[in-house]
Structures are given as structure tokens and as C-alpha cells.
PDB file of N, CA and C in Angstrom:
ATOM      1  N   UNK A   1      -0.283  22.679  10.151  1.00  0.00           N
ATOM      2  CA  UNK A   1       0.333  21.577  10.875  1.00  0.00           C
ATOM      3  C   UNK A   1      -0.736  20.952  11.786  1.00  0.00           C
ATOM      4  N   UNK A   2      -1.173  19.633  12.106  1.00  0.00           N
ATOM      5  CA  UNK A   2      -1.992  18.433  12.800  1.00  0.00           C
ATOM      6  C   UNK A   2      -1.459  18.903  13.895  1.00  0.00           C
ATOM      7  N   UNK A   3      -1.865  18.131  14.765  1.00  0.00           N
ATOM      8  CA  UNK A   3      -1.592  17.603  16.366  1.00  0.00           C
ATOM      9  C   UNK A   3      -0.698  16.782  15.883  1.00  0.00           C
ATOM     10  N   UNK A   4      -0.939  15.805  14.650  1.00  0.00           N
ATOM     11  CA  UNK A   4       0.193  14.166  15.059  1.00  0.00           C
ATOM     12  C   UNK A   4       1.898  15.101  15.197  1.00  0.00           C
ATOM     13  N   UNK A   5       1.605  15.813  14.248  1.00  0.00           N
ATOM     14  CA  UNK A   5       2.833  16.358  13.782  1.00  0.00           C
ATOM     15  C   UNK A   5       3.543  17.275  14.933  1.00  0.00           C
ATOM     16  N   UNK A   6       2.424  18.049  16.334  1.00  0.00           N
ATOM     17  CA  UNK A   6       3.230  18.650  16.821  1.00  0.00           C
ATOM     18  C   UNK A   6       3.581  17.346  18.237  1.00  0.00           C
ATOM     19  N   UNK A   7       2.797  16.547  18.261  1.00  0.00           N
ATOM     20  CA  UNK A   7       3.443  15.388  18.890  1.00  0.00           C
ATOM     21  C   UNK A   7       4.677  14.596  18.387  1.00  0.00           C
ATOM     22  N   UNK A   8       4.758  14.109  17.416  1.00  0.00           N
ATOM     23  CA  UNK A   8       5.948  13.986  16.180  1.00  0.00           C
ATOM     24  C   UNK A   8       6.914  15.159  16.896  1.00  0.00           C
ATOM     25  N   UNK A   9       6.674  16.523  16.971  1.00  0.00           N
ATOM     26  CA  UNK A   9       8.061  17.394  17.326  1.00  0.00           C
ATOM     27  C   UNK A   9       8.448  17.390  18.804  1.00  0.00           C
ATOM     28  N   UNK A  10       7.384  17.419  19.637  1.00  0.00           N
ATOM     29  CA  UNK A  10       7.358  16.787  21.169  1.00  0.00           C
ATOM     30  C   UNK A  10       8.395  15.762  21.307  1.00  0.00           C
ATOM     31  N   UNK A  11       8.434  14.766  20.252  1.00  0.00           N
ATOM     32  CA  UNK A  11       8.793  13.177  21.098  1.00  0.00           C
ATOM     33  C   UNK A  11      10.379  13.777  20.310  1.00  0.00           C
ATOM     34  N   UNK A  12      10.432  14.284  19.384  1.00  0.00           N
ATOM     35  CA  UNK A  12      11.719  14.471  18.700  1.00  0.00           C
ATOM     36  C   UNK A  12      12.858  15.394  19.773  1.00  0.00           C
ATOM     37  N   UNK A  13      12.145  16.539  20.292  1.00  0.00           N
ATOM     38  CA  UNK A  13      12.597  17.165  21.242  1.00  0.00           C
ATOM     39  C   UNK A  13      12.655  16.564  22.690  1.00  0.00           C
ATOM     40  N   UNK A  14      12.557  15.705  22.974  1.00  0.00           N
ATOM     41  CA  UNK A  14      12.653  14.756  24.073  1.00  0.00           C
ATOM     42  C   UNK A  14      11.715  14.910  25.538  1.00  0.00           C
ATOM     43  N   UNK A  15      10.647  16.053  25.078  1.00  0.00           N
ATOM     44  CA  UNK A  15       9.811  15.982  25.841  1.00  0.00           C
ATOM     45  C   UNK A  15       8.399  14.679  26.377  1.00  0.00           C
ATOM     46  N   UNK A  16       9.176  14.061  26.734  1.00  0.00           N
ATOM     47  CA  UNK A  16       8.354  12.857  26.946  1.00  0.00           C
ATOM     48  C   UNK A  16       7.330  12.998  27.813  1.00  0.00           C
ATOM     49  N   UNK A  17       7.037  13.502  28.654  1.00  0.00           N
ATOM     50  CA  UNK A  17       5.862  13.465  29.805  1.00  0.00           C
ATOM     51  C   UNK A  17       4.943  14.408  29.038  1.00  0.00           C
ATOM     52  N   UNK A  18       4.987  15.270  27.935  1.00  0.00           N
ATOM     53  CA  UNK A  18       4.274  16.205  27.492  1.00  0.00           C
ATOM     54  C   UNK A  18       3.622  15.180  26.475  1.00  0.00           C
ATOM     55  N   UNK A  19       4.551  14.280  25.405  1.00  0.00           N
ATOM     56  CA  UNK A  19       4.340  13.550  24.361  1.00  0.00           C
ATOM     57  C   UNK A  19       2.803  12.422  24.946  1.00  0.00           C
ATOM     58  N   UNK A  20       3.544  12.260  26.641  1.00  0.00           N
ATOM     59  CA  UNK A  20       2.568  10.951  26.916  1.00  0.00           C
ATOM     60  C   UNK A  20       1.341  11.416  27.315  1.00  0.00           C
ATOM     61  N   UNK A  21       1.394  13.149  27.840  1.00  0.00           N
ATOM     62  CA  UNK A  21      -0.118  13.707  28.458  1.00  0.00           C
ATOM     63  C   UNK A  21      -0.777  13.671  27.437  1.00  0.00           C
ATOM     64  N   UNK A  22      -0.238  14.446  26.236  1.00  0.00           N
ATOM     65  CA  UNK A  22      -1.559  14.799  25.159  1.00  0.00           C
ATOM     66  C   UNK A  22      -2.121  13.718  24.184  1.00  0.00           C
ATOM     67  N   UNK A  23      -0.372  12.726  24.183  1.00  0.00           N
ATOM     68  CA  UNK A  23      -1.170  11.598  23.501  1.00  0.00           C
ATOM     69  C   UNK A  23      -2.291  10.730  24.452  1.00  0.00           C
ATOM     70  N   UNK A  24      -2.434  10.726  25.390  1.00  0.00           N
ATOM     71  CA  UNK A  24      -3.406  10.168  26.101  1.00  0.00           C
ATOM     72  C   UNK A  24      -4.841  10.715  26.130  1.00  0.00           C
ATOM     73  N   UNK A  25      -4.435  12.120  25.660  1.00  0.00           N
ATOM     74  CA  UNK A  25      -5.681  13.111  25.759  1.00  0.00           C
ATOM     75  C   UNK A  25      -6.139  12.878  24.689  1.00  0.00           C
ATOM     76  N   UNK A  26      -5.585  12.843  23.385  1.00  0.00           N
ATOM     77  CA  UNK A  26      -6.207  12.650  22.078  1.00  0.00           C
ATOM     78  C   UNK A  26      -6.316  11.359  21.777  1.00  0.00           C
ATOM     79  N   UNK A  27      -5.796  10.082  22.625  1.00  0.00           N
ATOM     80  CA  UNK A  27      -6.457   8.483  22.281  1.00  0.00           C
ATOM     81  C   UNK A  27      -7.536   9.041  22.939  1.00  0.00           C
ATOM     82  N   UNK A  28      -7.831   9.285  24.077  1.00  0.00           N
ATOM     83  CA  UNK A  28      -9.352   9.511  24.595  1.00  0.00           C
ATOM     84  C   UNK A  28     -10.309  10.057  23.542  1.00  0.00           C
ATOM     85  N   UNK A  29     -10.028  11.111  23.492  1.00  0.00           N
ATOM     86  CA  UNK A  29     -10.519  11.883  22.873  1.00  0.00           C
ATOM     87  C   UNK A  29     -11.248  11.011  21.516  1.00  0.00           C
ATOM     88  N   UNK A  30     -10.233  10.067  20.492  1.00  0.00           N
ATOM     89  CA  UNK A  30     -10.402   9.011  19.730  1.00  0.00           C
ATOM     90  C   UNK A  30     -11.264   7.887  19.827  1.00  0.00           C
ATOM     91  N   UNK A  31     -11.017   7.751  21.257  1.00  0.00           N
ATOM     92  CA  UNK A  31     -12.292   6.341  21.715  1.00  0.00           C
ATOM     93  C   UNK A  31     -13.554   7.038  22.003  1.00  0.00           C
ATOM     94  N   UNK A  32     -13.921   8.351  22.420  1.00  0.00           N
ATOM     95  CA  UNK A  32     -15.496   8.751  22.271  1.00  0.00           C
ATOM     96  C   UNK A  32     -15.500   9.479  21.021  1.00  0.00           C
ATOM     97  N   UNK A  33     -14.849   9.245  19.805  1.00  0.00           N
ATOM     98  CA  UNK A  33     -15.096  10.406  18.837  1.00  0.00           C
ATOM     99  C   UNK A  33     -14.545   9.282  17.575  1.00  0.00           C
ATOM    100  N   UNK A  34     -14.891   8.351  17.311  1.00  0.00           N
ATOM    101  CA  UNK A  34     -13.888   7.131  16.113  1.00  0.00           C
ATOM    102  C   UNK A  34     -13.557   8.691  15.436  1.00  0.00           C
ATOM    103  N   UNK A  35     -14.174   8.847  14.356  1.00  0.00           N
ATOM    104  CA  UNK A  35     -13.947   9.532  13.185  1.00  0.00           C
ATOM    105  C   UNK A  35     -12.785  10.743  13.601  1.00  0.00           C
ATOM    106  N   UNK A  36     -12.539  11.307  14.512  1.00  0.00           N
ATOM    107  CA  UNK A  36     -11.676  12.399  15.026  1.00  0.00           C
ATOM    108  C   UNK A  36     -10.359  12.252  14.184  1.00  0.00           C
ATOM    109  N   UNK A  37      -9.437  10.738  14.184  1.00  0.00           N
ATOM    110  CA  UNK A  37      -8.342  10.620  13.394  1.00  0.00           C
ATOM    111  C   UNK A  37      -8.490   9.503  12.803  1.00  0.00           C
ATOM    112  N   UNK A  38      -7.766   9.667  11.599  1.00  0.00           N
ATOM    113  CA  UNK A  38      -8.138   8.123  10.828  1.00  0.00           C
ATOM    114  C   UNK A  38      -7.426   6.807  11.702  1.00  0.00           C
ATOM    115  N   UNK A  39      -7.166   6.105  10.756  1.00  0.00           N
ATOM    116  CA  UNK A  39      -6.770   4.667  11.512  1.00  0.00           C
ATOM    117  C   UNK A  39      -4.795   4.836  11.685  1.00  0.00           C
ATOM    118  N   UNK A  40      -3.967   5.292  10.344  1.00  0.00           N
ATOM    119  CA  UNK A  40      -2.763   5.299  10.767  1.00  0.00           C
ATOM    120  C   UNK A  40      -2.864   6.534  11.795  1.00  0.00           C
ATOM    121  N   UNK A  41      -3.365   7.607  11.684  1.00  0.00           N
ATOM    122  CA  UNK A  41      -2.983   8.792  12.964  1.00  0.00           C
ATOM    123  C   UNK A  41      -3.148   8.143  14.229  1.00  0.00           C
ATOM    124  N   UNK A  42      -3.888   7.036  14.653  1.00  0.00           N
ATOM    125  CA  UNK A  42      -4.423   6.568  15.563  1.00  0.00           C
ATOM    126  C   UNK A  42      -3.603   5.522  15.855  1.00  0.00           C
ATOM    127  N   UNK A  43      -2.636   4.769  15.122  1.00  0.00           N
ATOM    128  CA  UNK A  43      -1.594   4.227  14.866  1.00  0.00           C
ATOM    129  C   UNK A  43      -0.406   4.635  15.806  1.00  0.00           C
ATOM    130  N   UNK A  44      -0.449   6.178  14.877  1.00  0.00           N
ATOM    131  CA  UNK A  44       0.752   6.939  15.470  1.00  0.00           C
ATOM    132  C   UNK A  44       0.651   7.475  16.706  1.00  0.00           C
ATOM    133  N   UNK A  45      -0.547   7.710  17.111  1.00  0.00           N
ATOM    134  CA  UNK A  45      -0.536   8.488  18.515  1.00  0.00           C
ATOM    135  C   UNK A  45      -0.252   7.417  19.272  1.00  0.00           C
ATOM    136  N   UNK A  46      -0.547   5.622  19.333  1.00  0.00           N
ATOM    137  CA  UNK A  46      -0.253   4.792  20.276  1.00  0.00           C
ATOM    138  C   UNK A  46       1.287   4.490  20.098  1.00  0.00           C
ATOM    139  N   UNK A  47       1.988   4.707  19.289  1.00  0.00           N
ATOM    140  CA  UNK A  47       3.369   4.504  19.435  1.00  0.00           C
ATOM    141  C   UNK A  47       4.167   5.349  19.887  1.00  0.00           C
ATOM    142  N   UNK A  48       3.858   6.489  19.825  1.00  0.00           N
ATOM    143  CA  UNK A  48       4.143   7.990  20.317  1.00  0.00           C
ATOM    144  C   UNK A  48       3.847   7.366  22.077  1.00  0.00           C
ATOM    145  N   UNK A  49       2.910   7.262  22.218  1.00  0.00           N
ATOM    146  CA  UNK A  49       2.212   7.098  23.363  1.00  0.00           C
ATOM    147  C   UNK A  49       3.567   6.376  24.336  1.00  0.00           C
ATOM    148  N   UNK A  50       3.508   4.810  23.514  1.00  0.00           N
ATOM    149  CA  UNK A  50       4.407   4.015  23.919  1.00  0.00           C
ATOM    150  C   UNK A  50       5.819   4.532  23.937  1.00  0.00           C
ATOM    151  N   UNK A  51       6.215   4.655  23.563  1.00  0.00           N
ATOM    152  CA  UNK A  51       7.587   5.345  23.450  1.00  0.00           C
ATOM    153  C   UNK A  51       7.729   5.858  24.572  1.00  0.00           C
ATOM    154  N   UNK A  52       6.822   6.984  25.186  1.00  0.00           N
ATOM    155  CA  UNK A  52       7.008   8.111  25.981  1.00  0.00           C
ATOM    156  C   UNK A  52       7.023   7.220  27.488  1.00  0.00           C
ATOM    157  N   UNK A  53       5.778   5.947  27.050  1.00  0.00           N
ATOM    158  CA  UNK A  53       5.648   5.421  28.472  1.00  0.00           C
ATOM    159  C   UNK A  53       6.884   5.216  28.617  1.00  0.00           C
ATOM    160  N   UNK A  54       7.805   4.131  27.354  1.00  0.00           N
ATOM    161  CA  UNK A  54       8.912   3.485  27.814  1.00  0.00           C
ATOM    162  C   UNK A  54      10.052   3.865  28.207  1.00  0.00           C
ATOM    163  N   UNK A  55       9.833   5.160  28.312  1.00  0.00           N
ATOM    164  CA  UNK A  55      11.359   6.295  28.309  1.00  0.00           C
ATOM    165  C   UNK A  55      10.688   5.942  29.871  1.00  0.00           C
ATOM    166  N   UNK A  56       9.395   6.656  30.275  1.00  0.00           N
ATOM    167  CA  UNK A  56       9.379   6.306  31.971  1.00  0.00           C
ATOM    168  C   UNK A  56       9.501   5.540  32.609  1.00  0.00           C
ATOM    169  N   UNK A  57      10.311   4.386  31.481  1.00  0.00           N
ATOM    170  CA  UNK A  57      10.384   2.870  32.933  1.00  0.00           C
ATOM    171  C   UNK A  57       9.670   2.014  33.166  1.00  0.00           C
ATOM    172  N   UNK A  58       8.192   2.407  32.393  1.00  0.00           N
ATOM    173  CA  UNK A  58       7.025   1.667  32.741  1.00  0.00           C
ATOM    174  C   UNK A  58       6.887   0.799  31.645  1.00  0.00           C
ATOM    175  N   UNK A  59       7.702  -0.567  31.473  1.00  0.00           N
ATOM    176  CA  UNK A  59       7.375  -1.474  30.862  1.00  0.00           C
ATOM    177  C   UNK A  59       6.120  -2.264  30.346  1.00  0.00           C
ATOM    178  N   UNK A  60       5.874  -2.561  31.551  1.00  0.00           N
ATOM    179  CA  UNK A  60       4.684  -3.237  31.240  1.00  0.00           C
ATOM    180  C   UNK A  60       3.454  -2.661  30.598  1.00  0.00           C
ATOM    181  N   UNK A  61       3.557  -1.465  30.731  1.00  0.00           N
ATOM    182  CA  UNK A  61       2.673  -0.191  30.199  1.00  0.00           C
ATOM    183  C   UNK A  61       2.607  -0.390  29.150  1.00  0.00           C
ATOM    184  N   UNK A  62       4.264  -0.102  28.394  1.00  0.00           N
ATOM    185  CA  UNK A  62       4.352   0.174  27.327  1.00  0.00           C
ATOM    186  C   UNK A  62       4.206  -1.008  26.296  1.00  0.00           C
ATOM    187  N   UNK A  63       4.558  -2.302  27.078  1.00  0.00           N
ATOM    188  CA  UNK A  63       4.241  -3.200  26.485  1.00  0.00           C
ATOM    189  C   UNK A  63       2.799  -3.533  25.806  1.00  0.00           C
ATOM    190  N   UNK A  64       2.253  -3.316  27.045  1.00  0.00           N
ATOM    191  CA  UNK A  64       0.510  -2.750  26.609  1.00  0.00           C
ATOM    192  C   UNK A  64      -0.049  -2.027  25.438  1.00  0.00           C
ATOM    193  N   UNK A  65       0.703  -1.089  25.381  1.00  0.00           N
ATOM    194  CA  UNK A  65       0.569   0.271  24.790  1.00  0.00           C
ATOM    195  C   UNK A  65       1.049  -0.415  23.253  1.00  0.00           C
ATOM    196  N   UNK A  66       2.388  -0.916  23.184  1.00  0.00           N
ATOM    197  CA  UNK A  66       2.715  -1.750  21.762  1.00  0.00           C
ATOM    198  C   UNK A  66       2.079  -2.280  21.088  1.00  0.00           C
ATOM    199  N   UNK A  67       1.715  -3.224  22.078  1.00  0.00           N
ATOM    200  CA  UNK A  67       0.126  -4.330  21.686  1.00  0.00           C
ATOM    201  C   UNK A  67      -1.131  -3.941  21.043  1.00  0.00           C
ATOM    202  N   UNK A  68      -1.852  -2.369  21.426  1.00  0.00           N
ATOM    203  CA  UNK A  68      -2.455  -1.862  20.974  1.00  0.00           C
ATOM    204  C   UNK A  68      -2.136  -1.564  19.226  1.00  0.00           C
ATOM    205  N   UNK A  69      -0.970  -0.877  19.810  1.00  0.00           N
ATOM    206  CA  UNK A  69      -0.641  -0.389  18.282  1.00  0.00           C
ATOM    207  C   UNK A  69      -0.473  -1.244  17.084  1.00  0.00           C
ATOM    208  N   UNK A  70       0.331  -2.609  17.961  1.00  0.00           N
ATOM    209  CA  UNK A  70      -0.097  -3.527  16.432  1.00  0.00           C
ATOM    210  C   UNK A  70      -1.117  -4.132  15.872  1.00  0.00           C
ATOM    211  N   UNK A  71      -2.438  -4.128  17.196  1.00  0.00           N
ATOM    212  CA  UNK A  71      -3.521  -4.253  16.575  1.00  0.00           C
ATOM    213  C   UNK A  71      -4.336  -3.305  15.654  1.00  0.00           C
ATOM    214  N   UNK A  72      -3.897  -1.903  16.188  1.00  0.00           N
ATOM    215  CA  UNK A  72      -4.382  -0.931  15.397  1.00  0.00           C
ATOM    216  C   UNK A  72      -3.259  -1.008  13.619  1.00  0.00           C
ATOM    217  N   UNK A  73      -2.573  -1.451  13.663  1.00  0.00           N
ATOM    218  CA  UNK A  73      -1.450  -1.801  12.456  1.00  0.00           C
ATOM    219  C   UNK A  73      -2.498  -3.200  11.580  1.00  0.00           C
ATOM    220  N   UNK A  74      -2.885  -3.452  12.278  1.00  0.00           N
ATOM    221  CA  UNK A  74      -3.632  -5.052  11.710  1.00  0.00           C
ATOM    222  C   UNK A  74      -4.950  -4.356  10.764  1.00  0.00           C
ATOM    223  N   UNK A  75      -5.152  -4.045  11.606  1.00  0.00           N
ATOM    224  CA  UNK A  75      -6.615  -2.916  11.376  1.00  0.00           C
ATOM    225  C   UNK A  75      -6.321  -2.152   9.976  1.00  0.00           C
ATOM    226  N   UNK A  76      -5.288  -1.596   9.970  1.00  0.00           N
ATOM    227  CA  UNK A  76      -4.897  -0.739   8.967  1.00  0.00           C
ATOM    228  C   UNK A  76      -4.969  -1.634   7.891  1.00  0.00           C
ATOM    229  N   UNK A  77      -3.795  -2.573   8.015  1.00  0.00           N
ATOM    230  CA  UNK A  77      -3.441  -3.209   6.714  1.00  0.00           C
ATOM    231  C   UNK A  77      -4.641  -4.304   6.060  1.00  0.00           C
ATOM    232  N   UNK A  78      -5.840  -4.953   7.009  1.00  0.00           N
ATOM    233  CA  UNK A  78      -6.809  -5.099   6.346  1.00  0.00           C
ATOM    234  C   UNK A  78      -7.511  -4.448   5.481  1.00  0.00           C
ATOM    235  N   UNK A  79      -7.932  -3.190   5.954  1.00  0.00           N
ATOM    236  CA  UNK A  79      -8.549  -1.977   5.799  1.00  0.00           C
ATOM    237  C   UNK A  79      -8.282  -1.870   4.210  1.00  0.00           C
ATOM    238  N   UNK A  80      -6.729  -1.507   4.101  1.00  0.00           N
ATOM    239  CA  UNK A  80      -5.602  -1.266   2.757  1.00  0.00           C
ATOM    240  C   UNK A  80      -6.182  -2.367   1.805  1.00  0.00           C
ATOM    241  N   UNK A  81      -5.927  -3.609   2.219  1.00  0.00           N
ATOM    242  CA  UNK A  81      -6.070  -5.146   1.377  1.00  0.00           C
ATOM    243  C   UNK A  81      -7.314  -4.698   0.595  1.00  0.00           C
ATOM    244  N   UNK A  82      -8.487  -4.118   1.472  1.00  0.00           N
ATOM    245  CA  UNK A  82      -9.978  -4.051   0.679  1.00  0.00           C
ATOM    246  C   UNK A  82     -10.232  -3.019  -0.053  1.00  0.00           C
ATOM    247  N   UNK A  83     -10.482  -3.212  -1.674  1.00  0.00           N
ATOM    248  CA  UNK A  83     -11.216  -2.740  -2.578  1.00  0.00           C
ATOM    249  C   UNK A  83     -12.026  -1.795  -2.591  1.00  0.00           C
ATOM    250  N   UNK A  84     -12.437  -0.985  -2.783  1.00  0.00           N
ATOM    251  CA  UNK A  84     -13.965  -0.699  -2.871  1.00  0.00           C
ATOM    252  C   UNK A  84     -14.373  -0.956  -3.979  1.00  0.00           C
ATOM    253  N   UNK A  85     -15.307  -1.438  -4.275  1.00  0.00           N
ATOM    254  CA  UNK A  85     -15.977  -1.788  -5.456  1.00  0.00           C
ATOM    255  C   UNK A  85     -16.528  -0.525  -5.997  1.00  0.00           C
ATOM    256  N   UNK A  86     -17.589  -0.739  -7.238  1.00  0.00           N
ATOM    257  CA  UNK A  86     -17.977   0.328  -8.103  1.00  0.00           C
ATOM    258  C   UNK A  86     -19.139   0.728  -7.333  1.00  0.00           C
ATOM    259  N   UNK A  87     -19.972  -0.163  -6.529  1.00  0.00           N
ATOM    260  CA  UNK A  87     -21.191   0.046  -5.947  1.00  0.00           C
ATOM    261  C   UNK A  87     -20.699   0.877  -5.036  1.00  0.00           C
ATOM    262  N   UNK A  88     -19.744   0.497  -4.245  1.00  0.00           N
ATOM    263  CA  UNK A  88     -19.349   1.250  -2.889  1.00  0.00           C
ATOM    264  C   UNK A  88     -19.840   0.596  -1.428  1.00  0.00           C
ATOM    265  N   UNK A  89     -20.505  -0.998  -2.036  1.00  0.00           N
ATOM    266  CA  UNK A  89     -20.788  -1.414  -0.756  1.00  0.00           C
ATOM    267  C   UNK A  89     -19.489  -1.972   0.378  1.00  0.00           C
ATOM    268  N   UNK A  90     -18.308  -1.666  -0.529  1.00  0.00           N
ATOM    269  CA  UNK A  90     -17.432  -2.416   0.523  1.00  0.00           C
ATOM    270  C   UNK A  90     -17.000  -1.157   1.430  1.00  0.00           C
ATOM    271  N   UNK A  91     -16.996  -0.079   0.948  1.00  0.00           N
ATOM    272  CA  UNK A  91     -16.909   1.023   1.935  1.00  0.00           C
ATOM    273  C   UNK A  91     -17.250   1.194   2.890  1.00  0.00           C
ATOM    274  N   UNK A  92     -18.939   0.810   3.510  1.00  0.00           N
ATOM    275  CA  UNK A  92     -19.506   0.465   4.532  1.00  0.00           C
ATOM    276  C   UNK A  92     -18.869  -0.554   5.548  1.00  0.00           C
ATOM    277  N   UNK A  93     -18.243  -1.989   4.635  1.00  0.00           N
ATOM    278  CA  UNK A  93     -18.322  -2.488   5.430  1.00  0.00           C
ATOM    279  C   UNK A  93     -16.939  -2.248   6.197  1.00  0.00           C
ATOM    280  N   UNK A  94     -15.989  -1.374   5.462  1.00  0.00           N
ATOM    281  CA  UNK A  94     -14.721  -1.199   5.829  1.00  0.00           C
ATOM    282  C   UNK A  94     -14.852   0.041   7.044  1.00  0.00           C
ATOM    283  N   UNK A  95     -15.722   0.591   6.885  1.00  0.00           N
ATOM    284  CA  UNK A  95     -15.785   1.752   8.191  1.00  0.00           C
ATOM    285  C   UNK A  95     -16.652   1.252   9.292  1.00  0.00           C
ATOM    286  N   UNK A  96     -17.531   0.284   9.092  1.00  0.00           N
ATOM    287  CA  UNK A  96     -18.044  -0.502  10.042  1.00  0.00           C
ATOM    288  C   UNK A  96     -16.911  -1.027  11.320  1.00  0.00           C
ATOM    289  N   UNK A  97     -15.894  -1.850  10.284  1.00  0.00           N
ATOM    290  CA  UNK A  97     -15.310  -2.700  10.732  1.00  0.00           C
ATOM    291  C   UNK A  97     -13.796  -2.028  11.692  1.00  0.00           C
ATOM    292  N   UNK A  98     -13.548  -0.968  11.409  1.00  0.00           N
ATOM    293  CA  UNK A  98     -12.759   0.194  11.731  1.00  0.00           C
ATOM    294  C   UNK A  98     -13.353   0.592  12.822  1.00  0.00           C
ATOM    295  N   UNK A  99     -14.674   0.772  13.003  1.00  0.00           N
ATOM    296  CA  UNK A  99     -15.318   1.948  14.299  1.00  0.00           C
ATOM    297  C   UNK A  99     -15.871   0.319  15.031  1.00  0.00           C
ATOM    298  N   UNK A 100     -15.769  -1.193  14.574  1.00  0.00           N
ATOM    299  CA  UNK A 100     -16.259  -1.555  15.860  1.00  0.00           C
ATOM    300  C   UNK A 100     -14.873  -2.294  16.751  1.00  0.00           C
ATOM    301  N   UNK A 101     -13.595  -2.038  16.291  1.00  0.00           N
ATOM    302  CA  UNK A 101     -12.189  -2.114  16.790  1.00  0.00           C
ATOM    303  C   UNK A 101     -12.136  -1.544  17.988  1.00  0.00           C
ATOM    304  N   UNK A 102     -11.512  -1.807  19.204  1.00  0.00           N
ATOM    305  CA  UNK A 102     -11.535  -1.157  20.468  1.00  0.00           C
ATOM    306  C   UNK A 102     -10.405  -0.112  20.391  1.00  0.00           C
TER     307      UNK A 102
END
């Protein structure tokens, strides 16, 4: 079993302040480490994230926090759209373009 997954059982069990510590610990963790989780895990930890803010009330947070995630959703579904060719040069440019995303 992942981390996403024991966060996944966190947010299911309604532990929210636990859901929002570690997901905060492992986006960090994500922004000095790209490669650590792919692009949907990274997906999921900001909605997880959000969620937990929004159970605390903190709107505007979470609104924040949303925003992220659908950019990280944008990210994805480009990502998906592209090919790799037989050479494999589009591979490069697809992990390029992934690790220079904030």
C-alpha cells in the first residue's frame, strides 16, 4: 500500500487535520523531489489537501489549493494527449515540461 492510499483512508475516516499535515508534508516533499510522485499522485495529494483545508473553514485556502489541482489536472491531460514517438524524443520533452510546472 502507497502513502496516496493511506491518505485516501485518512480523508475516508474523517481525519482531516491528519489528511492536511501529511498531505502538506508530501506536496513539499514533491516540490524539492519532482520525480518522488508522478503527476496524477500529485493530483491527488492537492485535492486530498483541499478537501481537508475545506472541512477547516478555510476557504480561501482551499480555493487556492483547487486551483492548483486543476492546473496540475491540465498538466496531466496534456502530458496523456502526447505520443511518444519511435525515437523517444517526445519523452524528453514531456518530462521536461512536467518538472518545469510549479
Amino acid at each position: 500500500m502507497n502513502v496516496i492510499d493511506h491518505v485516501r483512508e485518512m480523508a475516508a475516516a474523517g481525519l482531516h487535520s491528519n489528511v492536511r499535515i501529511i498531505s502538506s508534508l508530501l506536496l513539499t516533499m514533491s516540490t524539492n523531489n519532482p520525480e518522488l510522485f508522478s503527476p496524477s499522485q500529485k493530483y491527488q495529494l492537492l485535492v486530498y489537501h483541499a478537501d481537508a483545508v475545506f472541512h477547516d473553514k478555510e476557504y480561501r485556502n482551499a480555493a487556492c489549493k483547487y486551483n492548483m489541482a486543476l492546473q496540475q489536472k491540465k498538466v496531466i491531460s496534456k502530458t496523456s494527449k502526447v505520443r511518444p514517438s519511435s525515437t523517444g524524443g517526445t519523452t524528453s520533452a514531456v518530462q521536461a515540461q512536467v518538472s518545469s510546472t510549479p
